[in-house]
N, C-alpha and C. Protein backbone atom coordinates (compact mmCIF):
# COMPACT_ATOMS: atom_id res chain seq x y z
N UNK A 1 -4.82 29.84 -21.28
CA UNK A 1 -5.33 29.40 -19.99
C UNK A 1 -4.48 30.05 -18.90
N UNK A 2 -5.35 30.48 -18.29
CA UNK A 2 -4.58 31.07 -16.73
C UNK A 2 -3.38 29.94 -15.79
N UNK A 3 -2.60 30.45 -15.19
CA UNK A 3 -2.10 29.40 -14.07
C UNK A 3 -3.06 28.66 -13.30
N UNK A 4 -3.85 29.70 -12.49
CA UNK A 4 -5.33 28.70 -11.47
C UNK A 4 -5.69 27.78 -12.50
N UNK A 5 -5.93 28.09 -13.29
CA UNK A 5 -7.16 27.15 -14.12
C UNK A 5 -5.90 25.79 -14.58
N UNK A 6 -4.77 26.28 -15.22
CA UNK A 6 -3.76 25.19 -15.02
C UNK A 6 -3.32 24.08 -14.50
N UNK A 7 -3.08 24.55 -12.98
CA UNK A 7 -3.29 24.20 -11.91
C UNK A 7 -4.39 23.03 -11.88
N UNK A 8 -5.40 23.73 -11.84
CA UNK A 8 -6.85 22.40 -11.29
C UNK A 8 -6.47 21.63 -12.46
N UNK A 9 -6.19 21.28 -13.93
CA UNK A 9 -5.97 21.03 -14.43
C UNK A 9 -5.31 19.74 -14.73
N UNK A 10 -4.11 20.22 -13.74
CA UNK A 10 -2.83 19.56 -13.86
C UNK A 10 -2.94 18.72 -12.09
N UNK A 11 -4.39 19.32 -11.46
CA UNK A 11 -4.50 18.57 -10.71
C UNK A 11 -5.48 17.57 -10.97
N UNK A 12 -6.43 17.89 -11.63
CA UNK A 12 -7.62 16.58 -12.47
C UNK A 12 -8.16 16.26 -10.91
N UNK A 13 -8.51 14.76 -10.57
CA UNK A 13 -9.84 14.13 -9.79
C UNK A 13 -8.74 14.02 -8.37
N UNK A 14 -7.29 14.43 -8.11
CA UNK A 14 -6.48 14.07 -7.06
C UNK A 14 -6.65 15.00 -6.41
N UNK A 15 -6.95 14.86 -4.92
CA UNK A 15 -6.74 15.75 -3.93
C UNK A 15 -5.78 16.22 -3.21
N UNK A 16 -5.25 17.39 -2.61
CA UNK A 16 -3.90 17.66 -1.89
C UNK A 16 -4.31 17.44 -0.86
N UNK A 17 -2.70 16.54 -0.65
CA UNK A 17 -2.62 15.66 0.70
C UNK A 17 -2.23 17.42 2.12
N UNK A 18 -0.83 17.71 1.58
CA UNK A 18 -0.34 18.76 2.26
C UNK A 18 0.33 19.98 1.28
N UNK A 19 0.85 20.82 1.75
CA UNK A 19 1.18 22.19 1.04
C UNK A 19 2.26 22.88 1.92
N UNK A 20 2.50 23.55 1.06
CA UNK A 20 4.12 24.38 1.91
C UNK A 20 4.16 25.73 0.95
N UNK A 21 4.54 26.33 1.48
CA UNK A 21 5.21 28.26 0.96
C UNK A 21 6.60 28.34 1.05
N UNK A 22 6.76 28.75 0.43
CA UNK A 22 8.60 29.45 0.30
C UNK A 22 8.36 30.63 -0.23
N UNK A 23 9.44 31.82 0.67
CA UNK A 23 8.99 32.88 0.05
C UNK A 23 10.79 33.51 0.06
N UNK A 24 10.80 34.39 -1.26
CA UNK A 24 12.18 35.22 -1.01
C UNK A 24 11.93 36.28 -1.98
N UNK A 25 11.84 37.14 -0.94
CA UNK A 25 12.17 38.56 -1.30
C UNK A 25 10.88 38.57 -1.93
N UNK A 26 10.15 39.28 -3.18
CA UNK A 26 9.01 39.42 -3.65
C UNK A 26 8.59 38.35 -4.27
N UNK A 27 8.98 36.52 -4.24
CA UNK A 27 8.99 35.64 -5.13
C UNK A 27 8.33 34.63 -4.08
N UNK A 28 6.99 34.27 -4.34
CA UNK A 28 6.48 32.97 -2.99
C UNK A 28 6.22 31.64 -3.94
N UNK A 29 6.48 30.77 -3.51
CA UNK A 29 6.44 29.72 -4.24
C UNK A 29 5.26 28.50 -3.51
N UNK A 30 4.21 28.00 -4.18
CA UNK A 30 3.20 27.67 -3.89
C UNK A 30 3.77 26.43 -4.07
N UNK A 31 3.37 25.16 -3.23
CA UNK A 31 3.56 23.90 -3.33
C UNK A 31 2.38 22.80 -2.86
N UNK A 32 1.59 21.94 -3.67
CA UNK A 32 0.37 21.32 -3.18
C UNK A 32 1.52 19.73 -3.52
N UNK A 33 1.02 18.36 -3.00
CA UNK A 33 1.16 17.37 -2.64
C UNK A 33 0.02 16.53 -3.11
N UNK A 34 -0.06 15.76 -4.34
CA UNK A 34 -1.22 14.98 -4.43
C UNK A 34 -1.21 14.12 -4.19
N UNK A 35 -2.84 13.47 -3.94
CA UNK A 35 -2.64 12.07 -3.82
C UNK A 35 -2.40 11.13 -4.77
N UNK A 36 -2.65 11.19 -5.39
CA UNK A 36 -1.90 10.49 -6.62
C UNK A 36 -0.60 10.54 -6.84
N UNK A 37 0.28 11.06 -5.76
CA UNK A 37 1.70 11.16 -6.43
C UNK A 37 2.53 12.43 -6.61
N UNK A 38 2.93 12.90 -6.80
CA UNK A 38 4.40 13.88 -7.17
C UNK A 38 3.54 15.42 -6.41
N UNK A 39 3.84 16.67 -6.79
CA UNK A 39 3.64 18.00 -6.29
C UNK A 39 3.36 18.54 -7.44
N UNK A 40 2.55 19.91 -7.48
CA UNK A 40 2.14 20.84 -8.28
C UNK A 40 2.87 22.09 -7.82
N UNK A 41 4.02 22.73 -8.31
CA UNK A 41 4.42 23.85 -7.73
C UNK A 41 3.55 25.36 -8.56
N UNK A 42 3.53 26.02 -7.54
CA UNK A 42 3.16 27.07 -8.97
C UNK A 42 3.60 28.90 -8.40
N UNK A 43 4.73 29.54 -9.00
CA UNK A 43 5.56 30.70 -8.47
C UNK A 43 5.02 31.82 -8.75
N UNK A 44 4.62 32.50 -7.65
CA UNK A 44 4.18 34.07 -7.55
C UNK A 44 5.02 34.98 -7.58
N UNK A 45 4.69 35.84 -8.05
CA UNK A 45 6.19 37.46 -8.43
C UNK A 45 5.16 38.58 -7.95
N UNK A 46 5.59 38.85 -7.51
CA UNK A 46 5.02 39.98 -6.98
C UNK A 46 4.72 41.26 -7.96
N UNK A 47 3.72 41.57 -8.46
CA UNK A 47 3.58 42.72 -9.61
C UNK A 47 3.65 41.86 -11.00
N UNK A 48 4.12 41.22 -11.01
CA UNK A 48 3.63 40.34 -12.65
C UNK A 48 2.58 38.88 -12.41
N UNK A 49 2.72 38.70 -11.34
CA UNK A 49 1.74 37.69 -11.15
C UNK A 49 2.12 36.12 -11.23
N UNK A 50 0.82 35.21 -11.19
CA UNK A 50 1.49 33.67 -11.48
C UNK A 50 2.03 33.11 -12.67
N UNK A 51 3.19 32.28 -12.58
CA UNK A 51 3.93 31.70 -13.55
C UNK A 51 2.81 30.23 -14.12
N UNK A 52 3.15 29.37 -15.13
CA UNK A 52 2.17 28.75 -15.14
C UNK A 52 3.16 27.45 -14.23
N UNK A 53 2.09 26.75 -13.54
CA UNK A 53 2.47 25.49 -12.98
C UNK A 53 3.08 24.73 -13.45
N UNK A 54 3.70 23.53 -12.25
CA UNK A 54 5.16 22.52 -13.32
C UNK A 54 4.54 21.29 -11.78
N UNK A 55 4.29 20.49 -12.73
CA UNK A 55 4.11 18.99 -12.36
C UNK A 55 5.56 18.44 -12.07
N UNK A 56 5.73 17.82 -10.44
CA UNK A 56 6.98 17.35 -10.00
C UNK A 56 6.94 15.88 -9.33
N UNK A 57 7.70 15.21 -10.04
CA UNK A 57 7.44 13.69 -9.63
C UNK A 57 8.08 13.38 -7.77
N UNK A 58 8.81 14.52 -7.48
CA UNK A 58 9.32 14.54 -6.39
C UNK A 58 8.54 14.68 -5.23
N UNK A 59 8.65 14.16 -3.71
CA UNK A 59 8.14 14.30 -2.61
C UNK A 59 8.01 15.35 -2.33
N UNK A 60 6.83 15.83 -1.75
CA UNK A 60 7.20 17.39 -1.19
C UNK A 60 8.02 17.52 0.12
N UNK A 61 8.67 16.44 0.70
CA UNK A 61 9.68 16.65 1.76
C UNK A 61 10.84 17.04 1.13
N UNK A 62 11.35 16.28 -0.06
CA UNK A 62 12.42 16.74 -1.26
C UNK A 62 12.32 17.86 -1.08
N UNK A 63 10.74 18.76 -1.75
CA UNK A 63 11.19 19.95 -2.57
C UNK A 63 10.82 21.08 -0.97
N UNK A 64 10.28 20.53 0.36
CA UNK A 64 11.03 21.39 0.95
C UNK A 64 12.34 21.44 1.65
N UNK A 65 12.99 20.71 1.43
CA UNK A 65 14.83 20.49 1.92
C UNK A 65 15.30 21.27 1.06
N UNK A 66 14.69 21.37 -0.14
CA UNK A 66 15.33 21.73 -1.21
C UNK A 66 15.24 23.18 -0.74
N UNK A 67 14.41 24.00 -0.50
CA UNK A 67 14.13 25.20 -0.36
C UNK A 67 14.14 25.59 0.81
N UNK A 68 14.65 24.73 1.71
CA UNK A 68 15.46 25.20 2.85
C UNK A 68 17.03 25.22 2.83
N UNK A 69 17.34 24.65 1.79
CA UNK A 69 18.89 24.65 1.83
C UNK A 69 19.21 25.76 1.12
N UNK A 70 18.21 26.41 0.59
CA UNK A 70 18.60 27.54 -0.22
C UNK A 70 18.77 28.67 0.46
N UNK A 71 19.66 29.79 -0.09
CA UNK A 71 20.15 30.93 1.16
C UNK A 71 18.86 32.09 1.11
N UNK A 72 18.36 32.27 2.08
CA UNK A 72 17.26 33.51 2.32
C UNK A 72 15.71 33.27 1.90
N UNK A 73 15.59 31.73 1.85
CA UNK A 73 14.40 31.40 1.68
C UNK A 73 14.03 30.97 2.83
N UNK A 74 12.64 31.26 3.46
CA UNK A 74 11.66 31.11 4.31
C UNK A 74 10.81 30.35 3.62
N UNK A 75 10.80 29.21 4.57
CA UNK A 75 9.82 27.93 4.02
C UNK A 75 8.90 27.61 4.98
N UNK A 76 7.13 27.28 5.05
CA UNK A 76 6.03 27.31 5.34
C UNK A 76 5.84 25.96 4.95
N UNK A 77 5.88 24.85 5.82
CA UNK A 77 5.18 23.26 5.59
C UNK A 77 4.73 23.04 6.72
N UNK A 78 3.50 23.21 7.08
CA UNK A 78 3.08 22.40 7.87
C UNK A 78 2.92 20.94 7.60
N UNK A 79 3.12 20.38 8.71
CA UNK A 79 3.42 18.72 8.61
C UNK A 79 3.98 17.59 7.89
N UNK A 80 5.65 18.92 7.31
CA UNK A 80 6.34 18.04 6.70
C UNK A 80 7.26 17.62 7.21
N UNK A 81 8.93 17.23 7.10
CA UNK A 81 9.64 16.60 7.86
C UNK A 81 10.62 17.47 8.27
């Protein structure tokens, strides 16, 4: 199974609330917010393509602090904290 297809998968009947990007260097990191609960991350590489997705019980305000505290990452959340 592909990552996309993963993804919807691992997202089932929940809709994303909000979403955020992090990007460093050739590596962007996709982040959806369900309603049901925790985040779906899923990491792009530039020239090899998507990794498969990882189900995160964490807030997506967490996992963007998280990826702002990190050095040379550029982070994309609209309407997070």
């Amino acid at each position: 199974m592909n990552a996309i297809m993963e993804a919807a998968r691992l997202q089932g009947t929940a809709t994303v609330n909000r979403k955020a990007w992090s990007t460093r260097g050739s590596t962007k990191y996709h982040i959806w917010e369900l309603s049901t609960g925790g985040c779906i991350m899923l990491k792009h590489e530039k020239g090899r393509g998507f990794a498969m997705p990882v189900m995160l019980e964490q807030p997506l305000d967490t996992l963007v602090e998280r990826f702002r505290n990190r050095i040379g990452n550029r982070v994309f959340a609209p309407g997070a904290v």
